[in-house]
C-alpha atoms as a PDB file:
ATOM      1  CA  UNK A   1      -1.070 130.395 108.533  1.00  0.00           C
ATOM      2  CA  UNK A   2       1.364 131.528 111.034  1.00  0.00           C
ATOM      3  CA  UNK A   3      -1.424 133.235 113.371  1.00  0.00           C
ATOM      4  CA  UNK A   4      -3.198 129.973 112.926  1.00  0.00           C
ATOM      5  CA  UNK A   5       0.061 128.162 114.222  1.00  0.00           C
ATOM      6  CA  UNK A   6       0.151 130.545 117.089  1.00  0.00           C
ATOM      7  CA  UNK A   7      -3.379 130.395 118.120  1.00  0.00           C
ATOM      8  CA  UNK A   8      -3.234 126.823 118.192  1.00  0.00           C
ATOM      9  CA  UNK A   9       0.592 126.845 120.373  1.00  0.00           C
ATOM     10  CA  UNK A  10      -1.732 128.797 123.117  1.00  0.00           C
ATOM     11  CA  UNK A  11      -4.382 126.810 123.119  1.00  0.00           C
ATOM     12  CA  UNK A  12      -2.294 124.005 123.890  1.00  0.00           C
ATOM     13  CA  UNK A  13      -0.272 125.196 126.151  1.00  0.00           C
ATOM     14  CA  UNK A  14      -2.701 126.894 128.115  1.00  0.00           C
ATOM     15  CA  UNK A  15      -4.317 123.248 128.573  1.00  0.00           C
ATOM     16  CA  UNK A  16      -1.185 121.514 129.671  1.00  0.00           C
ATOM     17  CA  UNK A  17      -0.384 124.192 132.148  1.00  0.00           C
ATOM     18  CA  UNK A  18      -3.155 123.318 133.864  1.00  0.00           C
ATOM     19  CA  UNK A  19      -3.021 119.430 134.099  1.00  0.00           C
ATOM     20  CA  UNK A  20      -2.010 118.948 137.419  1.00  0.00           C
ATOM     21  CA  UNK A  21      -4.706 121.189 138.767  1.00  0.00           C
ATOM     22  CA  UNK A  22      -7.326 118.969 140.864  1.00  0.00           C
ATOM     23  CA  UNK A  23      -9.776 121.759 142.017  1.00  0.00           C
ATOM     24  CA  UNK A  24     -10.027 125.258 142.021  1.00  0.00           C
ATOM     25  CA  UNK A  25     -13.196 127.165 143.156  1.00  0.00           C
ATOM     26  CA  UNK A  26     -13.375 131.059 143.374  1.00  0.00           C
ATOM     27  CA  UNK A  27     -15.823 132.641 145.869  1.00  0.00           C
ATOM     28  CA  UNK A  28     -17.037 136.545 145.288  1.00  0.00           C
ATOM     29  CA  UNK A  29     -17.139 138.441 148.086  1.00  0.00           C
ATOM     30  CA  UNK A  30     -20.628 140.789 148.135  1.00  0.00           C
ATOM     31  CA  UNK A  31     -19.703 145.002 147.334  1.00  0.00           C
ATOM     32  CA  UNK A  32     -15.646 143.431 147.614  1.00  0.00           C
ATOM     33  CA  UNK A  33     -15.756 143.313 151.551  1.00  0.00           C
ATOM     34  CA  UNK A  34     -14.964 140.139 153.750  1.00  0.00           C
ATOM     35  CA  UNK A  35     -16.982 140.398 157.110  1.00  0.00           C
ATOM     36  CA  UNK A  36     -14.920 139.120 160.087  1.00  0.00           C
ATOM     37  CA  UNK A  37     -17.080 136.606 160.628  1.00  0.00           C
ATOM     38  CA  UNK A  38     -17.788 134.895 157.593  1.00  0.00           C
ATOM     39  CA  UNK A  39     -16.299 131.587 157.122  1.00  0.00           C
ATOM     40  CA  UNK A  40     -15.596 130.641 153.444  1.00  0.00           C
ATOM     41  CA  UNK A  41     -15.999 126.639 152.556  1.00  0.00           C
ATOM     42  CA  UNK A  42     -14.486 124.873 149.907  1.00  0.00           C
ATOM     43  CA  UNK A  43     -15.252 121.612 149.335  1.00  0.00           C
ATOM     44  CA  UNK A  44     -12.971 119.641 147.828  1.00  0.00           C
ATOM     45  CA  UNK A  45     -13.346 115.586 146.786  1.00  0.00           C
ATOM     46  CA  UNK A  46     -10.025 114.255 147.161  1.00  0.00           C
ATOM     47  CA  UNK A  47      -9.899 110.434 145.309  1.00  0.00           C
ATOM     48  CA  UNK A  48      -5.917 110.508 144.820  1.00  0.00           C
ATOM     49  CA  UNK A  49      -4.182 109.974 148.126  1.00  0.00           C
ATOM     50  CA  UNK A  50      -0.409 108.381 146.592  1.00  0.00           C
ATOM     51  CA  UNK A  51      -0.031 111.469 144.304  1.00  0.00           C
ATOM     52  CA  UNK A  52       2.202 114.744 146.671  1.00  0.00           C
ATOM     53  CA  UNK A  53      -0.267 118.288 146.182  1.00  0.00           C
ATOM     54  CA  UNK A  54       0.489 121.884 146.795  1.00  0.00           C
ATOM     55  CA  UNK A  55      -2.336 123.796 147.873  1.00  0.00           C
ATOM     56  CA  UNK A  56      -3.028 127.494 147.090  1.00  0.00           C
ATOM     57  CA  UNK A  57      -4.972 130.206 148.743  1.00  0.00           C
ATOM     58  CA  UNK A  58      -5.987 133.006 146.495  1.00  0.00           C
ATOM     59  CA  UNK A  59      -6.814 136.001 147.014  1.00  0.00           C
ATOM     60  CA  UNK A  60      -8.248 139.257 144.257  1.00  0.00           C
ATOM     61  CA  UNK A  61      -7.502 142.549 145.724  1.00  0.00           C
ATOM     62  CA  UNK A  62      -8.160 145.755 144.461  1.00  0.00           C
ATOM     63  CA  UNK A  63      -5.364 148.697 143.927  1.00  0.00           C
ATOM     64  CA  UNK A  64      -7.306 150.141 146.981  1.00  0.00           C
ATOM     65  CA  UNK A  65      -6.767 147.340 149.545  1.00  0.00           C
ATOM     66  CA  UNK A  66      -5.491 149.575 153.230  1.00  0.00           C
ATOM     67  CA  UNK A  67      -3.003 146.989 153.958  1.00  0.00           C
ATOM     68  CA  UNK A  68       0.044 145.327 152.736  1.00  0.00           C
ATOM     69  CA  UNK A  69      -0.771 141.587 154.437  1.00  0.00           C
ATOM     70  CA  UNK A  70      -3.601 139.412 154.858  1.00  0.00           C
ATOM     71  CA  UNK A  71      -4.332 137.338 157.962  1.00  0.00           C
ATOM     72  CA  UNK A  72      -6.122 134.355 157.783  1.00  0.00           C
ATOM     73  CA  UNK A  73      -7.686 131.109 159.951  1.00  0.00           C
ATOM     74  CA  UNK A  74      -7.465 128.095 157.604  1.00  0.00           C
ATOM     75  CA  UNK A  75      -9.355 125.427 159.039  1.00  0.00           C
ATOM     76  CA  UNK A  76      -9.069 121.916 157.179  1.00  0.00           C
ATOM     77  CA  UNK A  77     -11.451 119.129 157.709  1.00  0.00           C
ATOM     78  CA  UNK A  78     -10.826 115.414 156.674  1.00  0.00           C
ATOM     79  CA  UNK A  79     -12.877 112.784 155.587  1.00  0.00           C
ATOM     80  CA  UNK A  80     -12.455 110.941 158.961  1.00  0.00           C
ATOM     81  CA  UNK A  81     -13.313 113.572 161.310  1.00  0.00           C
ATOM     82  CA  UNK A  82      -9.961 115.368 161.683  1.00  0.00           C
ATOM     83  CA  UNK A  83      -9.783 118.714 162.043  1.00  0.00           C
ATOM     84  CA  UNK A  84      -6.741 121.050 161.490  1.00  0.00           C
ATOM     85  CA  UNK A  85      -6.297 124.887 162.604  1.00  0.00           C
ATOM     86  CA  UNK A  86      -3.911 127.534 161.520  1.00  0.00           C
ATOM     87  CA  UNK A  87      -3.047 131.261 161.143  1.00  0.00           C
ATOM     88  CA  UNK A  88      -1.097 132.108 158.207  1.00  0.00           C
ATOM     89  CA  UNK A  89      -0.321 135.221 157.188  1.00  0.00           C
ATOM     90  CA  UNK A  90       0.025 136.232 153.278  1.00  0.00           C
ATOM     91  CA  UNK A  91       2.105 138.859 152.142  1.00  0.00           C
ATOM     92  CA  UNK A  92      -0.056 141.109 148.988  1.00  0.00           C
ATOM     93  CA  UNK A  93       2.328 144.003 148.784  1.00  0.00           C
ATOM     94  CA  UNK A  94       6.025 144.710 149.387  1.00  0.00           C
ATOM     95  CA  UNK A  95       8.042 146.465 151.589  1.00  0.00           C
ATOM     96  CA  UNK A  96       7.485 149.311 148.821  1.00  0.00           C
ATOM     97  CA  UNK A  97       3.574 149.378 148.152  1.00  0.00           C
ATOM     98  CA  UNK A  98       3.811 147.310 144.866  1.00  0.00           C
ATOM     99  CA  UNK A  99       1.424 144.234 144.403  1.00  0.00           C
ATOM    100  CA  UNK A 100       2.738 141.007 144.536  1.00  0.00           C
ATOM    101  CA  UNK A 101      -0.070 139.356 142.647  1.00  0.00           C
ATOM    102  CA  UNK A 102      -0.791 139.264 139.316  1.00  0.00           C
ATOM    103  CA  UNK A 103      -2.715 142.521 137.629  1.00  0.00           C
ATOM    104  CA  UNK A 104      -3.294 145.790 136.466  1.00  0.00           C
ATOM    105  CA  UNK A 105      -3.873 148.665 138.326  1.00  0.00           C
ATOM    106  CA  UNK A 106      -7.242 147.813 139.601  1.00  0.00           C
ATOM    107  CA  UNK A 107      -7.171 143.879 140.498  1.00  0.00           C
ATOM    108  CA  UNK A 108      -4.284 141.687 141.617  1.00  0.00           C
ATOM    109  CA  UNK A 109      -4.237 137.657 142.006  1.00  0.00           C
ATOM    110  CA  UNK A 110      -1.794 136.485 144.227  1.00  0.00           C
ATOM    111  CA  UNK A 111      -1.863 132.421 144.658  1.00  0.00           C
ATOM    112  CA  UNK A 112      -0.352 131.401 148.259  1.00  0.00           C
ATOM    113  CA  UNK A 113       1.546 128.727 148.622  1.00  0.00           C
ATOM    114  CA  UNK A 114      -0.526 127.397 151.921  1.00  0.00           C
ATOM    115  CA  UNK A 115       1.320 123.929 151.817  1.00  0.00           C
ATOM    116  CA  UNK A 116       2.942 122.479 149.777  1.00  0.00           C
ATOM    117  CA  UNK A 117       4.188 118.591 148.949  1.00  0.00           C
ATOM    118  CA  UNK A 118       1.150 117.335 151.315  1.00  0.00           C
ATOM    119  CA  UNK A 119      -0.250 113.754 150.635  1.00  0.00           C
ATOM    120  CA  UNK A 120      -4.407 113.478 151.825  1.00  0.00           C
ATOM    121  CA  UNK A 121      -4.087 110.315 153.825  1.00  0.00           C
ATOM    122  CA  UNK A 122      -7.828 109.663 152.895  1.00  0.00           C
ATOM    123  CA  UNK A 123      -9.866 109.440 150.164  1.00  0.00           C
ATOM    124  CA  UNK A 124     -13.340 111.931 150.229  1.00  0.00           C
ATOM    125  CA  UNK A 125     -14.458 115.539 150.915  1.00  0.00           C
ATOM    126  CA  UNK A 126     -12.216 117.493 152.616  1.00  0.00           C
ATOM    127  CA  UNK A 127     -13.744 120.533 153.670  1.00  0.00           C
ATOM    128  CA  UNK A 128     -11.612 123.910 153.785  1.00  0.00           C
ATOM    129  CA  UNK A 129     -13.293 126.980 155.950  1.00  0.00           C
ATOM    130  CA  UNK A 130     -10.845 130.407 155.461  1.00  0.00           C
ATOM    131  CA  UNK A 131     -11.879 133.209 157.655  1.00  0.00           C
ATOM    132  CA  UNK A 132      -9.885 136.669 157.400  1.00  0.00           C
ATOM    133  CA  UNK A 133      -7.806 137.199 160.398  1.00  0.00           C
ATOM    134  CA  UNK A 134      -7.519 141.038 160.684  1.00  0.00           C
ATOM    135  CA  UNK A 135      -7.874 143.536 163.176  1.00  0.00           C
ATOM    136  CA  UNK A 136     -11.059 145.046 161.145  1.00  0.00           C
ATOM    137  CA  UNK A 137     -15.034 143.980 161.187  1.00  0.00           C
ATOM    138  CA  UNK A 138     -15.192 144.736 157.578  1.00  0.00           C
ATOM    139  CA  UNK A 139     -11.946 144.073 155.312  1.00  0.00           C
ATOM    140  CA  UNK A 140     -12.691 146.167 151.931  1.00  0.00           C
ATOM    141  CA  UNK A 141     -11.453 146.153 148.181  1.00  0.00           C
ATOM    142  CA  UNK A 142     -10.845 142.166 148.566  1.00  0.00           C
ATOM    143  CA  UNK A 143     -13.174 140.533 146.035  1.00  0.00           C
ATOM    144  CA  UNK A 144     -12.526 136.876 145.637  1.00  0.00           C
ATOM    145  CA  UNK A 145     -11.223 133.971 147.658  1.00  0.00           C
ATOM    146  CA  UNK A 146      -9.845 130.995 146.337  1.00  0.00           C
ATOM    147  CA  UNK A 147      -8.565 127.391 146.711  1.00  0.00           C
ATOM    148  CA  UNK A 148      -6.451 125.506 144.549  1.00  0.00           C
ATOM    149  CA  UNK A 149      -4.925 122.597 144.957  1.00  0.00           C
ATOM    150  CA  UNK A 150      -2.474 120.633 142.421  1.00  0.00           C
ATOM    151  CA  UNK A 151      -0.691 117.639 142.123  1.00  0.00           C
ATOM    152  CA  UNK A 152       3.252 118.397 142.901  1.00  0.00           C
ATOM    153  CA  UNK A 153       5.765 118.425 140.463  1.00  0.00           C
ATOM    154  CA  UNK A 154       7.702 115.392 142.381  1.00  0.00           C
ATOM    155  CA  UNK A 155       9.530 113.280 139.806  1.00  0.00           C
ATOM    156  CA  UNK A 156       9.464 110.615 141.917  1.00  0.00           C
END
């Protein structure tokens, strides 16, 4: 009975964890290398445009990844034809060598906070393009790319 008890605690709280989550979309990267040109899109369908979101980049790196950063171009496309650029930088390791993301020894999951407390001003597909930023052709031992975006934790 009590393993049936616990079972059923996870279960449930592994579903209301993840209630504020609007979208989330992983894309693998082919032999765990991100060509310098490749743009990745995520598509989102935004219908909620009252509700404040934080929105996450993630990246999966292996234990073998050179470097200790990430840079990236984040381009952001509205429904209405706007179009947003940036360069963000995301830290994977510390000053030390030890993974920031979650993991084991061969894979780590680190979830950016890219913005955060953002309101989409319309409703439709937004379109999110993430292209690596560094100084290499051919970034190895990264094997996903994510987006997630959420609705904030505002108590408003």
């Amino acid at each position: 009975m009590r393993t049936v008890c616990l079972i059923f605690f996870v279960i449930i709280l592994t579903l209301s964890c993840d209630r504020q989550k609007v979208y989330e979309q992983f894309i693998t990267l082919d032999h765990q290398t991100w060509d310098s040109p490749d743009k990745l899109k995520f598509n989102v369908n935004i219908s909620d445009t009252a509700s404040a979101h934080n929105v996450y980049i993630v990246i999966r790196n292996t234990g073998q990844y050179e470097y200790s950063n990430l840079y990236l171009f984040v381009t952001a496309h509205s429904p209405n034809g706007n179009v947003t650029s940036d360069t963000t930088e995301i830290m994977l390791a510390d000053e030390h060598g030890k993974w920031l993301g979650e993991g084991s020894a061969s894979v780590f999951t680190l979830y950016y906070p890219y913005r955060q407390n953002i309101r989409f001003p319309f409703r439709g597909i937004y379109q999110f393009e993430i292209e690596q930023a560094m100084w290499v052709k051919d970034l190895e031992h990264v094997s996903h790319v994510g987006l997630r975006i959420e609705r904030a934790n505002n108590h408003e």
